[in-house]
Protein backbone atom coordinates (compact mmCIF):
# COMPACT_ATOMS: atom_id res chain seq x y z
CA UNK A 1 -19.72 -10.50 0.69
CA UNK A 2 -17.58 -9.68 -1.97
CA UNK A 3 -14.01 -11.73 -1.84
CA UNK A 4 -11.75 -9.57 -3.95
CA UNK A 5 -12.79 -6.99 -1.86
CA UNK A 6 -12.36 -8.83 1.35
CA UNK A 7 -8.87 -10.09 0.09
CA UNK A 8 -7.53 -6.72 -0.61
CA UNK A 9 -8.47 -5.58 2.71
CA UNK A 10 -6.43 -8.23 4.05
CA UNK A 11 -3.54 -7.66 1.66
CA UNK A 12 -3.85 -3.71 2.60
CA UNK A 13 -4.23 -4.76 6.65
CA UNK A 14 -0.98 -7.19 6.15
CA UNK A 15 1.03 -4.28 4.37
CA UNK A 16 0.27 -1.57 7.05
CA UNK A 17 0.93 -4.04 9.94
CA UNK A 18 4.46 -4.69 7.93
CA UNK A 19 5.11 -0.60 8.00
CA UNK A 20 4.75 -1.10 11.74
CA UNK A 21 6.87 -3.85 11.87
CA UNK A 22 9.67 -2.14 9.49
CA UNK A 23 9.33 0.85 12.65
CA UNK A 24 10.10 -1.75 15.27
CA UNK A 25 12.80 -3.52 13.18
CA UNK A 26 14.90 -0.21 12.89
CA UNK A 27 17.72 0.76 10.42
CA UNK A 28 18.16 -2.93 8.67
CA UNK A 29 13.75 -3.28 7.88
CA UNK A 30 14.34 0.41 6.43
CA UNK A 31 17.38 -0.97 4.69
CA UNK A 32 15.60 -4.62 3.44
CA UNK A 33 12.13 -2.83 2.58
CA UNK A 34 13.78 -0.35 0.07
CA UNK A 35 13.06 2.89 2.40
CA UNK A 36 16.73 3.98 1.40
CA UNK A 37 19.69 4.51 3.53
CA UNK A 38 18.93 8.22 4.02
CA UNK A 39 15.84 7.05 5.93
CA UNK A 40 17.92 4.00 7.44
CA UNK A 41 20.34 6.30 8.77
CA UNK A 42 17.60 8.65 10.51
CA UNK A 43 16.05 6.07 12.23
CA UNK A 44 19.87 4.40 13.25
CA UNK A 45 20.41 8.03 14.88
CA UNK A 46 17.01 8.29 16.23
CA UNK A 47 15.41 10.58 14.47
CA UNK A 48 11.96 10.74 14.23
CA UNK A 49 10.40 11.44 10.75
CA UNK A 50 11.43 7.95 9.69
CA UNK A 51 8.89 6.15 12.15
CA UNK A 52 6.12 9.22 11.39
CA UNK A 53 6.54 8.42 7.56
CA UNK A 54 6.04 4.87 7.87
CA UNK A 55 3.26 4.95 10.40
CA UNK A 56 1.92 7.33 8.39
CA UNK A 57 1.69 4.80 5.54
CA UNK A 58 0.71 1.74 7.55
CA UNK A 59 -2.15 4.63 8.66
CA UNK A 60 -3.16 4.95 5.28
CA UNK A 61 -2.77 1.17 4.54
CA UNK A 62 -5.25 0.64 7.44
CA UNK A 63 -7.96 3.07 6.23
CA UNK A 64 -7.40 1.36 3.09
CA UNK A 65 -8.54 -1.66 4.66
CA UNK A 66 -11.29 -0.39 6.06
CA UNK A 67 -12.52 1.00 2.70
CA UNK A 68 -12.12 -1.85 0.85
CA UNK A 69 -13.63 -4.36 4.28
CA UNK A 70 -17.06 -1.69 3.62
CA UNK A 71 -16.69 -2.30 -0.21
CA UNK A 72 -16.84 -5.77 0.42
CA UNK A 73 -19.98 -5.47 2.97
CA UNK A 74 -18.02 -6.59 5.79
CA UNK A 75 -19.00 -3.69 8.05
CA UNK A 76 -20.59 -0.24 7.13
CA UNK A 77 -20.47 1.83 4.35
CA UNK A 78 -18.03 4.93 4.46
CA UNK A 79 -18.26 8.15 3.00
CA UNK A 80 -17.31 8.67 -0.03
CA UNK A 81 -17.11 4.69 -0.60
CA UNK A 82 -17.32 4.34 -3.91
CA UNK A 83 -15.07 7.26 -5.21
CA UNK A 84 -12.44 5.66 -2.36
CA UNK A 85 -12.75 2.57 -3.59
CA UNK A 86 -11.63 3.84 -6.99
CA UNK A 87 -8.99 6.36 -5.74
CA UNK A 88 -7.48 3.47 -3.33
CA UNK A 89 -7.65 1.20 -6.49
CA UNK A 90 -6.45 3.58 -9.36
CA UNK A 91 -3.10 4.45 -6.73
CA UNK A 92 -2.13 0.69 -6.81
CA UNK A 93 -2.58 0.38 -10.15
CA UNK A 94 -0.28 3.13 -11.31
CA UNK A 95 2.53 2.61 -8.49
CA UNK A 96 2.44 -0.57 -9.98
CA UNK A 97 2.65 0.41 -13.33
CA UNK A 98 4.63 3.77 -13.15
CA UNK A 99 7.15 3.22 -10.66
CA UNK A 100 9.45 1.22 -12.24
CA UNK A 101 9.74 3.02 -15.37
CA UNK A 102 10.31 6.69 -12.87
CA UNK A 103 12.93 5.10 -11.68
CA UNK A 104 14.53 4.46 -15.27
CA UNK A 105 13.95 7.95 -16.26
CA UNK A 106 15.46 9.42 -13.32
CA UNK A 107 18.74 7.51 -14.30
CA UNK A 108 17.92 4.94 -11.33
CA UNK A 109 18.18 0.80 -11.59
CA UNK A 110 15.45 -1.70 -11.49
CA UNK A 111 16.82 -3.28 -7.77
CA UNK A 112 14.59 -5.62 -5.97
CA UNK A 113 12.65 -3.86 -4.34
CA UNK A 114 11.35 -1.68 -7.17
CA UNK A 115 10.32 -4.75 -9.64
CA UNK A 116 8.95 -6.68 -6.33
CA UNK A 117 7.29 -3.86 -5.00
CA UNK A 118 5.61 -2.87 -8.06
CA UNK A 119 4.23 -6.16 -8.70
CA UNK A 120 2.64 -6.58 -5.75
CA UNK A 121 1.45 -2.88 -5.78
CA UNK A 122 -0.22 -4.33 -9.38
CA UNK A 123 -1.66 -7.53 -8.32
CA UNK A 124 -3.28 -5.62 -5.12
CA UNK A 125 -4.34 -2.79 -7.46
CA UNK A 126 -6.21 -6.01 -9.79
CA UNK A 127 -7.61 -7.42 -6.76
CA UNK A 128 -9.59 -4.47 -5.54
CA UNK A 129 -10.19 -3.40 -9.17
CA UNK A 130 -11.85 -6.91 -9.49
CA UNK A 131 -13.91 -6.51 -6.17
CA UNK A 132 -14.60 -3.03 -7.75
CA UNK A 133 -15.74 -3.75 -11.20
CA UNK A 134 -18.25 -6.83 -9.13
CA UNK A 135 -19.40 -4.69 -6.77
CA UNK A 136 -20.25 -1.46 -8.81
CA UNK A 137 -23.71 -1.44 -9.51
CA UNK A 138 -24.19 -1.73 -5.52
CA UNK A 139 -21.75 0.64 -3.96
């Protein structure tokens, strides 16, 4: 078993399972977890494409689990494990990295949200690239 690997498929199961919980917890999660107050406002009028978003994310979060769970040799292997396993890793990484610094250029502030998200989008990114970089020569 590999445990970077193994933690960020906890780390990605706890994120998607907070997605469902920001659909549950209506307009003020939206509000507290950054989604923005146009998406706030959608799901405060009952519109639907807020909760399809989000559980689309907490979908993707869960597969991303999975990936990294198989990476770890947890359960199966996947398709396409290894060149997941790098995708998955590589999208932390830069949301991490590059989001802050889009939101400067496009004339936006560095609020909460954006600094805290993007460090935790970082450390999970270094977590699985840590699994990754152990595990390479057997994926």
């Amino acid at each position: 078993m590999n445990v970077p690997l193994a933690v960020g498929a906890v780390l990605s199961a706890v994120a998607a399972l907070l997605h469902l919980c920001i659909i549950a917890g209506g307009p003020a999660w939206y509000r507290f977890f950054g989604a923005g107050e146009r998406l706030a406002r959608a799901a405060a009028q009952g519109k639907a494409y807020p909760a399809l978003v989000t559980f689309g994310i907490a979908a993707v979060l869960g597969l991303w689990a999975a990936y990294a769970l198989a990476g770890a040799g947890l359960i199966g292997a996947l398709p396409m494990l290894k060149t997941a396993l790098v995708a998955i890793t590589a999208v932390y990484i830069v949301r991490g990295l590059g989001y802050a610094p889009l939101v400067l250029a496009k004339g936006g502030r560095l609020t909460p949200f954006v600094v805290w998200s993007s460090l935790i989008c970082l450390a999970y990114g270094l977590v699985h690239l840590l699994g990754l970089v152990q595990r390479w020569p057997t994926l």
